[in-house]
Structures are given as structure tokens and as C-alpha cells.
PDB file of N, CA and C in Angstrom:
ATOM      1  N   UNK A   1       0.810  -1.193   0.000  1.00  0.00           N
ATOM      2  CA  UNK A   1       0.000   0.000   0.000  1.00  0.00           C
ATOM      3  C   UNK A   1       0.855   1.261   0.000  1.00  0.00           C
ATOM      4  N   UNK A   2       2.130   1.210   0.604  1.00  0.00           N
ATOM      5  CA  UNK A   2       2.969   2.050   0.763  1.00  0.00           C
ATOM      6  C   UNK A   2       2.687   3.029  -0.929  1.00  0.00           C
ATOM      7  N   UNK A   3       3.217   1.977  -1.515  1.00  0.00           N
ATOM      8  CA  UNK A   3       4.020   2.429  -3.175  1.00  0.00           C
ATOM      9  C   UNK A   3       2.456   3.289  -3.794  1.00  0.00           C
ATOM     10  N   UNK A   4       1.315   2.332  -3.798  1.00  0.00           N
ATOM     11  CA  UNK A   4       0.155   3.049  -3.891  1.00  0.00           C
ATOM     12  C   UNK A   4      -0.073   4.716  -3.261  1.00  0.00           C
ATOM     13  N   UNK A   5       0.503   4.832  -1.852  1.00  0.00           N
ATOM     14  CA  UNK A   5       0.072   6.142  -1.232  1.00  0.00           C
ATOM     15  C   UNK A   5       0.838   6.915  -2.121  1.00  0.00           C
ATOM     16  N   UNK A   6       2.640   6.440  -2.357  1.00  0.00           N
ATOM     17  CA  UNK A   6       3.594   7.248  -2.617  1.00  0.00           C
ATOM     18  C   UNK A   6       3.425   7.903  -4.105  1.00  0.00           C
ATOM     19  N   UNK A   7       2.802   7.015  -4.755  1.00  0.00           N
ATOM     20  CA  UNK A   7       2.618   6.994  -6.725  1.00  0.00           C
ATOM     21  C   UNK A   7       1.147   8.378  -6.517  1.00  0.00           C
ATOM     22  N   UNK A   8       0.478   7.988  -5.812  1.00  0.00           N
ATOM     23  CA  UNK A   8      -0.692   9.082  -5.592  1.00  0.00           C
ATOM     24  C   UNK A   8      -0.599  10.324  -5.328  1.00  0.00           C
ATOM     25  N   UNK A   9      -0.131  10.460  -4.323  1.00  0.00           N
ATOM     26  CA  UNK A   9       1.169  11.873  -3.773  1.00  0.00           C
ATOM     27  C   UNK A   9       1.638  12.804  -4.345  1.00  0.00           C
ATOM     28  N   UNK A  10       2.566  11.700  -5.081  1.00  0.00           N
ATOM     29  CA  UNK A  10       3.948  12.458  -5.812  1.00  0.00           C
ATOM     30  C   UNK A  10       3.188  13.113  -7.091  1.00  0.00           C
ATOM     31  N   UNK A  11       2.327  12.327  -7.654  1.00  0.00           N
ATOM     32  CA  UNK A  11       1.751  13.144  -8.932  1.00  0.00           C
ATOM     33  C   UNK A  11       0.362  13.929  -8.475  1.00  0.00           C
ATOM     34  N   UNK A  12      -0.723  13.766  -7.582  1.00  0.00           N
ATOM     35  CA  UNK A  12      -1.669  14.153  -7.535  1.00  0.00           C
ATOM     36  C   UNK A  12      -1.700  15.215  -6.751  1.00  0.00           C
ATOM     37  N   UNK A  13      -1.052  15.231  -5.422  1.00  0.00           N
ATOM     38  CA  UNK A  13      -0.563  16.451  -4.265  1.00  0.00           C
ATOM     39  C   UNK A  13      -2.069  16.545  -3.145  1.00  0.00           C
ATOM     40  N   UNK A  14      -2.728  15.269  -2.965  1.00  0.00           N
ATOM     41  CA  UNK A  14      -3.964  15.329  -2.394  1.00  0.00           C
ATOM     42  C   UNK A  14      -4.181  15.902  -1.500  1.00  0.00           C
ATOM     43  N   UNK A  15      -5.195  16.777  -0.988  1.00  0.00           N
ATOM     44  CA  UNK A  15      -5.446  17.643  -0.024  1.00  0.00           C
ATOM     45  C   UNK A  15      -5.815  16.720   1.277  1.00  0.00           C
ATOM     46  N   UNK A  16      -6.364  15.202   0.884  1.00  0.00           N
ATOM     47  CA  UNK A  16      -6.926  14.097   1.812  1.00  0.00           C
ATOM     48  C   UNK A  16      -6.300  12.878   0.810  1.00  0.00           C
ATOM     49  N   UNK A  17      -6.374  12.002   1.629  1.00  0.00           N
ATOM     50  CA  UNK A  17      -5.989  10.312   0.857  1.00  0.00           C
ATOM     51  C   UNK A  17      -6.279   9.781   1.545  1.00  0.00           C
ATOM     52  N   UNK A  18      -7.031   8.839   1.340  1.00  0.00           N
ATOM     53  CA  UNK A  18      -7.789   7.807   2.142  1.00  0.00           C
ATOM     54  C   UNK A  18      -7.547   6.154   1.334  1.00  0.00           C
ATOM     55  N   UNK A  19      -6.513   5.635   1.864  1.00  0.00           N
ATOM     56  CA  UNK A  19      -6.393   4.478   1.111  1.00  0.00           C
ATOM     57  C   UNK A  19      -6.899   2.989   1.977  1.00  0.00           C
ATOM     58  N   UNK A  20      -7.398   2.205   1.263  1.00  0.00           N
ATOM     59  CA  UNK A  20      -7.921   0.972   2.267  1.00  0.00           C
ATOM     60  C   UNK A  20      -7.934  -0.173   1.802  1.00  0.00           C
ATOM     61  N   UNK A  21      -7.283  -0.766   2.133  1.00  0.00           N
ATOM     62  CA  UNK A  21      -7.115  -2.678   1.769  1.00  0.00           C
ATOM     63  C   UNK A  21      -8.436  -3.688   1.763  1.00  0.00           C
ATOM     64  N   UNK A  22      -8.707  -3.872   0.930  1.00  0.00           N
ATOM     65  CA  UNK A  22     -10.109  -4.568   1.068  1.00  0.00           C
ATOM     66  C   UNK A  22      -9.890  -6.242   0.662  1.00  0.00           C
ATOM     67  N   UNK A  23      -8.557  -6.379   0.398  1.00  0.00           N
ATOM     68  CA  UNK A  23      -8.616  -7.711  -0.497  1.00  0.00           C
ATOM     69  C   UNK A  23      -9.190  -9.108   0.769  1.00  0.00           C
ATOM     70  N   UNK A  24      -8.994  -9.149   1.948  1.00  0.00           N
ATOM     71  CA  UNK A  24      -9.494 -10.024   2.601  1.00  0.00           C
ATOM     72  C   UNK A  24     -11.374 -10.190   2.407  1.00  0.00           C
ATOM     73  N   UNK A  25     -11.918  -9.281   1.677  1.00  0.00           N
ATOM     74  CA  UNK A  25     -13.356  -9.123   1.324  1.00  0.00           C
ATOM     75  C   UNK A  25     -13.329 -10.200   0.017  1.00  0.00           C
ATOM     76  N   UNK A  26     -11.661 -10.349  -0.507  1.00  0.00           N
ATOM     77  CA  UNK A  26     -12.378 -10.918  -1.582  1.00  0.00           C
ATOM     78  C   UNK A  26     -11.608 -12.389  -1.636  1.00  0.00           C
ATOM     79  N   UNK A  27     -11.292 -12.938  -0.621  1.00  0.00           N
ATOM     80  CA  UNK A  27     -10.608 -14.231  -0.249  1.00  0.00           C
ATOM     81  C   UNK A  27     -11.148 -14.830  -1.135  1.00  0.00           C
ATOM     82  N   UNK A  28     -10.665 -15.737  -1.813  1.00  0.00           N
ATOM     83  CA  UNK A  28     -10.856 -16.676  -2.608  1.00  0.00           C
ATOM     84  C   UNK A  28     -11.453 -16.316  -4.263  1.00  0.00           C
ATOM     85  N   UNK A  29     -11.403 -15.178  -4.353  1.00  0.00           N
ATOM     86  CA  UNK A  29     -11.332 -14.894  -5.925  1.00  0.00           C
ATOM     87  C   UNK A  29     -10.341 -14.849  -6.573  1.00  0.00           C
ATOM     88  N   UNK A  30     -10.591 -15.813  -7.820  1.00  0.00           N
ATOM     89  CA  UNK A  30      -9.496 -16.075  -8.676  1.00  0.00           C
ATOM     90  C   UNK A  30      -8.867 -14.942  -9.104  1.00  0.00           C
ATOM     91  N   UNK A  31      -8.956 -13.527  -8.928  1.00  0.00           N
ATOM     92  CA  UNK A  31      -8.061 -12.587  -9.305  1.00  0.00           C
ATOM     93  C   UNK A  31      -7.402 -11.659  -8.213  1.00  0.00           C
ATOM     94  N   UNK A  32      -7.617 -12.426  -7.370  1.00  0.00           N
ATOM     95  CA  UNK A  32      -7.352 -11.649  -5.841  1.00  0.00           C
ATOM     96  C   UNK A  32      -6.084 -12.158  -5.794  1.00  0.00           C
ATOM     97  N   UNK A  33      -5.274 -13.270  -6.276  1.00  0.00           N
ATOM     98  CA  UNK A  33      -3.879 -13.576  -6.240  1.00  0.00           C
ATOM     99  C   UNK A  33      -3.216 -13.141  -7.075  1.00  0.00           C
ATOM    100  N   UNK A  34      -3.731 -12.674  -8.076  1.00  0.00           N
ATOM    101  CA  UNK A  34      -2.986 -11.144  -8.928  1.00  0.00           C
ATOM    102  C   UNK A  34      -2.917 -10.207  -8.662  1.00  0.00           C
ATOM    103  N   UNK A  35      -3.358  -9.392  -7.112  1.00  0.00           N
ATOM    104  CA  UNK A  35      -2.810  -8.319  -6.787  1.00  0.00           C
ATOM    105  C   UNK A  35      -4.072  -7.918  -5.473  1.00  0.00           C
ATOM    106  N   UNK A  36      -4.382  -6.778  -5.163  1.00  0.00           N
ATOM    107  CA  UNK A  36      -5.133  -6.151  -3.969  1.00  0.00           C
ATOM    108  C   UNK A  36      -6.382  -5.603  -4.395  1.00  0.00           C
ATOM    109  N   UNK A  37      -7.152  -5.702  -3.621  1.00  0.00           N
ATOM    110  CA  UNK A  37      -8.682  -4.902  -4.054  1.00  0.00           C
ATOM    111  C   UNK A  37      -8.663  -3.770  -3.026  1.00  0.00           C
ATOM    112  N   UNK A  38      -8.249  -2.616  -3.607  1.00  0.00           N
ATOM    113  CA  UNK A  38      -8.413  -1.216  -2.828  1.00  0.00           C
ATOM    114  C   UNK A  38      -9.811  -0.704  -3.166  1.00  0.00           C
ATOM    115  N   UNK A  39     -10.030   0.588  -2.085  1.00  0.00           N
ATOM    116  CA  UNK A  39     -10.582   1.652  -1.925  1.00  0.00           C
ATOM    117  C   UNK A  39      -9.890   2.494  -1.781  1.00  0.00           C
ATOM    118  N   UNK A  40     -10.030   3.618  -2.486  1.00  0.00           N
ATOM    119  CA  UNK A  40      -9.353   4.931  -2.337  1.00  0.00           C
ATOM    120  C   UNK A  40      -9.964   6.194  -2.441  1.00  0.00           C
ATOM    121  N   UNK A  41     -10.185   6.993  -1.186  1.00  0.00           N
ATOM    122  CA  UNK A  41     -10.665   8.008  -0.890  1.00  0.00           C
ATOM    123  C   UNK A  41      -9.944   9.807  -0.970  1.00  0.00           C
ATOM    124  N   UNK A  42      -9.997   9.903  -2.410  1.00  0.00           N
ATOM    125  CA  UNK A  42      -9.382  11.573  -2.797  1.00  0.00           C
ATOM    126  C   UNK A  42      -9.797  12.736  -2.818  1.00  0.00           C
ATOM    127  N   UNK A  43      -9.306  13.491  -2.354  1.00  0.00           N
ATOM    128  CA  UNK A  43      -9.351  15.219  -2.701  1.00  0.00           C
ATOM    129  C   UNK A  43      -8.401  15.799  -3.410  1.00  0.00           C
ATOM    130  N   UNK A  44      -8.461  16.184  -4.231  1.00  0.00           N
ATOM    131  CA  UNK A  44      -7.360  16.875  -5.118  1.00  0.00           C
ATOM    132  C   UNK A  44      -7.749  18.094  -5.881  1.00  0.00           C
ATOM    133  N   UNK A  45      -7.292  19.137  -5.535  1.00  0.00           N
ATOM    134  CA  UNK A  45      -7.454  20.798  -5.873  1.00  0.00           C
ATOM    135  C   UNK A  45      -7.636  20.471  -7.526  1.00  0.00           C
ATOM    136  N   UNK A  46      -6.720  20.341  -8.571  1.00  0.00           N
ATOM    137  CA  UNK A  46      -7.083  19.766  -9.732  1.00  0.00           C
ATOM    138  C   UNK A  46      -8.199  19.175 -10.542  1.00  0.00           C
ATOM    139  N   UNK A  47      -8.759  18.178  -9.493  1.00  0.00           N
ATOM    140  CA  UNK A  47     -10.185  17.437  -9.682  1.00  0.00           C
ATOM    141  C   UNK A  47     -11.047  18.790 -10.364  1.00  0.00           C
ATOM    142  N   UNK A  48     -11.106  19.853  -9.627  1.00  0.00           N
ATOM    143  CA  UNK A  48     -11.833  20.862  -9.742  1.00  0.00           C
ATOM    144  C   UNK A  48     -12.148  21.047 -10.992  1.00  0.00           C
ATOM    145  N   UNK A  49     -13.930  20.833 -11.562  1.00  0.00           N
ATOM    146  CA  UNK A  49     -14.151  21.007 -12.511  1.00  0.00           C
ATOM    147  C   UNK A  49     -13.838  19.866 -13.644  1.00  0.00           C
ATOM    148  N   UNK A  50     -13.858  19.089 -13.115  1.00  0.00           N
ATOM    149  CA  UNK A  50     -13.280  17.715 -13.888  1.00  0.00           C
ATOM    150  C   UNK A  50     -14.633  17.022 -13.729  1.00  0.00           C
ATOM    151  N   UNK A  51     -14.639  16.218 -14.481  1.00  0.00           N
ATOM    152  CA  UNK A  51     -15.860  14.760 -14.277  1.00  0.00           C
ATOM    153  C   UNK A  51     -15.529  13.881 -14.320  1.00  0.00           C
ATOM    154  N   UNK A  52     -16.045  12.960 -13.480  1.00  0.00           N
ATOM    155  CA  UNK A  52     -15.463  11.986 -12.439  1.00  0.00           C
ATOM    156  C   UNK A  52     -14.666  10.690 -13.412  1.00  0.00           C
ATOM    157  N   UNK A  53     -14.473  10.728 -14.803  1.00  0.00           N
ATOM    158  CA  UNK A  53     -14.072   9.585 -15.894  1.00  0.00           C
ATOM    159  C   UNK A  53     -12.609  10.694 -16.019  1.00  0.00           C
ATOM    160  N   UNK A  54     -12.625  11.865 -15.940  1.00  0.00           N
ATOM    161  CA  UNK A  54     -11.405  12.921 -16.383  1.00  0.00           C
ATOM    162  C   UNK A  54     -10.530  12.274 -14.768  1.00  0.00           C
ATOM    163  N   UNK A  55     -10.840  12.246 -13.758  1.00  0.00           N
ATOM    164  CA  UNK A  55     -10.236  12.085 -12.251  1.00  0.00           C
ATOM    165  C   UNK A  55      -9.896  10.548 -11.925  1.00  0.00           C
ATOM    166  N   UNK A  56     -10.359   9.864 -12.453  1.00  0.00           N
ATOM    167  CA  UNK A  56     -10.185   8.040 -12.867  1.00  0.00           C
ATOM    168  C   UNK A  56      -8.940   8.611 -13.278  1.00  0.00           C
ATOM    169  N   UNK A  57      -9.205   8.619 -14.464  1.00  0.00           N
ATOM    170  CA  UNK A  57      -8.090   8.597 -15.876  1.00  0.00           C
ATOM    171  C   UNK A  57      -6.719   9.632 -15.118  1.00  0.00           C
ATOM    172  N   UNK A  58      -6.588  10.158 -14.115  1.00  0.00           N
ATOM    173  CA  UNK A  58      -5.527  11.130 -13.346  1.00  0.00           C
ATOM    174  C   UNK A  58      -5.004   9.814 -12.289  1.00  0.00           C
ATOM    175  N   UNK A  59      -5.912   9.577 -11.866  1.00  0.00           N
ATOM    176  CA  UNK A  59      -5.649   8.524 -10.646  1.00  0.00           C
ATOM    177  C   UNK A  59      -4.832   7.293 -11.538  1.00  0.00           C
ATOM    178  N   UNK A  60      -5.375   6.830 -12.484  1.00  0.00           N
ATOM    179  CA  UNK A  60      -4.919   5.429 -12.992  1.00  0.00           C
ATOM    180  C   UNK A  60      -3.945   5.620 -13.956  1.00  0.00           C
ATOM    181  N   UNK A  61      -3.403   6.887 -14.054  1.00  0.00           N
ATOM    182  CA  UNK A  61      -2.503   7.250 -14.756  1.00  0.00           C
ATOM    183  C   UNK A  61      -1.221   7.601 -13.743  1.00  0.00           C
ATOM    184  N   UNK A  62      -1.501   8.373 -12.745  1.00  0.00           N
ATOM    185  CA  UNK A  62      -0.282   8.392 -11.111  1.00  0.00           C
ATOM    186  C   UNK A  62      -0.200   7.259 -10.815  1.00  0.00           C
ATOM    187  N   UNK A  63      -1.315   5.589 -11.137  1.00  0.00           N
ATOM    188  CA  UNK A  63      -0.651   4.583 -10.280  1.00  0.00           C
ATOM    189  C   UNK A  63       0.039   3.672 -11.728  1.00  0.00           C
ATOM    190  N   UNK A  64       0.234   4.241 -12.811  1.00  0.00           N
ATOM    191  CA  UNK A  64       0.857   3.269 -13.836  1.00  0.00           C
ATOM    192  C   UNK A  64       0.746   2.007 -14.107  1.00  0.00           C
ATOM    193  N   UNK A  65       1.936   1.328 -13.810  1.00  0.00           N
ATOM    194  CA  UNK A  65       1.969  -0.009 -13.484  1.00  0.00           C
ATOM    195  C   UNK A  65       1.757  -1.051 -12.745  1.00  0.00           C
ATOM    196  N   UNK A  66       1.039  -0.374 -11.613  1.00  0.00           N
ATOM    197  CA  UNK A  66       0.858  -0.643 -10.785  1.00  0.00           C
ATOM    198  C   UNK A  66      -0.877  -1.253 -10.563  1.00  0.00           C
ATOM    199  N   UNK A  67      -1.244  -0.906 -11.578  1.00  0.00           N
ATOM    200  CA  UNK A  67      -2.926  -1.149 -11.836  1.00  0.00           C
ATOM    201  C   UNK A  67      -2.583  -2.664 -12.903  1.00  0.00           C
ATOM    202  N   UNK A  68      -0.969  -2.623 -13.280  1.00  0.00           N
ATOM    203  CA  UNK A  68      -1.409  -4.089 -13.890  1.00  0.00           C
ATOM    204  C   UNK A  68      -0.760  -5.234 -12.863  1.00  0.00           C
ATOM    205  N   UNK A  69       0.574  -4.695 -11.967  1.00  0.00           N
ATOM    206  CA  UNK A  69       1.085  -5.488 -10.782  1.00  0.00           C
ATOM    207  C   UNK A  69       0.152  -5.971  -9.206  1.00  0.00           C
ATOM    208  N   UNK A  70       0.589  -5.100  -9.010  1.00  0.00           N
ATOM    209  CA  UNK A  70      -0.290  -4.447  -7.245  1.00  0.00           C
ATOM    210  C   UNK A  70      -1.764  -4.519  -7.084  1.00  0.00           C
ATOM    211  N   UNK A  71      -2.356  -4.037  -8.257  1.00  0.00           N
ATOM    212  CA  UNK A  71      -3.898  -3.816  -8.249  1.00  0.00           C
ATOM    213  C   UNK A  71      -4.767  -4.431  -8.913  1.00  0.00           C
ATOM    214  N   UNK A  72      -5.575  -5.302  -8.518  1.00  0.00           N
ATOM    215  CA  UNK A  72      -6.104  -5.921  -9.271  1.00  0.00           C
ATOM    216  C   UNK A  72      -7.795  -5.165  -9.106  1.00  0.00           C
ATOM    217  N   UNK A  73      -8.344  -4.770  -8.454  1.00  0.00           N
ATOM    218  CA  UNK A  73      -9.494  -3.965  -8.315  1.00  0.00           C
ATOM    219  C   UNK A  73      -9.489  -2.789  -7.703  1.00  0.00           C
ATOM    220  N   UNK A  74      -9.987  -1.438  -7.884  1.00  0.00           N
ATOM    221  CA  UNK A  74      -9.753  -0.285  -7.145  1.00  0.00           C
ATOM    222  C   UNK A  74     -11.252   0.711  -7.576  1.00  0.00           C
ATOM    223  N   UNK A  75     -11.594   1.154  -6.331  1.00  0.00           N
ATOM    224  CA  UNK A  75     -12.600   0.976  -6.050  1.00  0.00           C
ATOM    225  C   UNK A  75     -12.396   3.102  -5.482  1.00  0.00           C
ATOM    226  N   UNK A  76     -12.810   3.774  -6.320  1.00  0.00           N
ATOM    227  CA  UNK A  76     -12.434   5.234  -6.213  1.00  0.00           C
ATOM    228  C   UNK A  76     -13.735   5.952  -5.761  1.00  0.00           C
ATOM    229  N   UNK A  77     -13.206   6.732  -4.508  1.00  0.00           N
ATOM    230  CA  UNK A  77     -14.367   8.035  -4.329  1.00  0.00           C
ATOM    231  C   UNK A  77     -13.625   8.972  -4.157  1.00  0.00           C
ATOM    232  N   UNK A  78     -14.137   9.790  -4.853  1.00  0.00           N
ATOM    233  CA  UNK A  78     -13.993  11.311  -5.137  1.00  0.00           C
ATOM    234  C   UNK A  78     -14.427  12.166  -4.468  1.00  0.00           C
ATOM    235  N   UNK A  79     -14.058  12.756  -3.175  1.00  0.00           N
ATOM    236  CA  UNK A  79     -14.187  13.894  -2.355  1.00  0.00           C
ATOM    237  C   UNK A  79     -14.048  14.824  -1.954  1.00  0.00           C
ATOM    238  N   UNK A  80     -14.248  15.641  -1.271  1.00  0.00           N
ATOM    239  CA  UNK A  80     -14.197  17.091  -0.877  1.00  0.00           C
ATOM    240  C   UNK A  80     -13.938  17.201  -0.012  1.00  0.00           C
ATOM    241  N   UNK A  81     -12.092  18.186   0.341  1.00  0.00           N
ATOM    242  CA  UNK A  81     -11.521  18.117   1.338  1.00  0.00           C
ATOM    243  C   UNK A  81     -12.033  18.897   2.860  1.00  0.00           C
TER     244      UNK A  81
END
């Protein structure tokens, strides 16, 4: 989760981050051993005026490679700091 907070951070500059491990919710799904099922809870000054497919596409673009290693489900809300 570390690398997740740090990849979010460094490119997004979040006013809040709310990150949360959910993969024990998904014990025994065949894609749960390819990586973690997050929740992630953002504020980001930027967002501003964006729609919510423009703020995906920011988020899943700061976590790179990491959406094909680390992440196998991620699960985004978009908030207000």
C-alpha cells in the first residue's frame, strides 16, 4: 500500500488520501492472487471542474503499473476536502 500512497502523492498532491485494503473481502477470488482490491478516498485541488471519468483517468494514470502489478481492483471516491 505504501508504493500506492507514494505513486498518488507524488503526482496528484492530495489535499486528503484515504487508502484501504479490502482484499481479505475478496478471499478466494481467482483474481485476488494477482494483486489487492483497494478503496481509495481523494481530494485533489485539480479534480476541480473535472468529471469523475477525467479524475479516474488522473488517478490510474499516477498509479501506472501498478494497476497491472499491485492492483487488481480499485474501487475510487472522489471527495471534498
Amino acid at each position: 500500500m505504501a508504493r500506492i500512497r507514494a505513486c498518488l502523492e507524488t503526482a496528484l498532491a492530495p489535499t486528503r488520501l484515504e487508502l484501504i485494503d479490502d482484499s481479505h473481502l475478496h478471499a478466494g477470488h481467482a483474481g485476488a492472487r494477482q494483486g489487492g482490491h483497494f478503496t481509495v478516498r481523494i481530494a485533489v485541488p485539480a479534480f476541480a471542474g473535472k468529471r469523475p471519468l477525467e479524475c479516474h483517468r488522473l488517478i490510474y494514470g499516477a498509479l501506472g503499473e501498478l494497476m497491472q502489478t499491485d492492483i487488481h481492483a480499485l474501487s475510487i471516491e472522489i471527495v471534498h476536502a
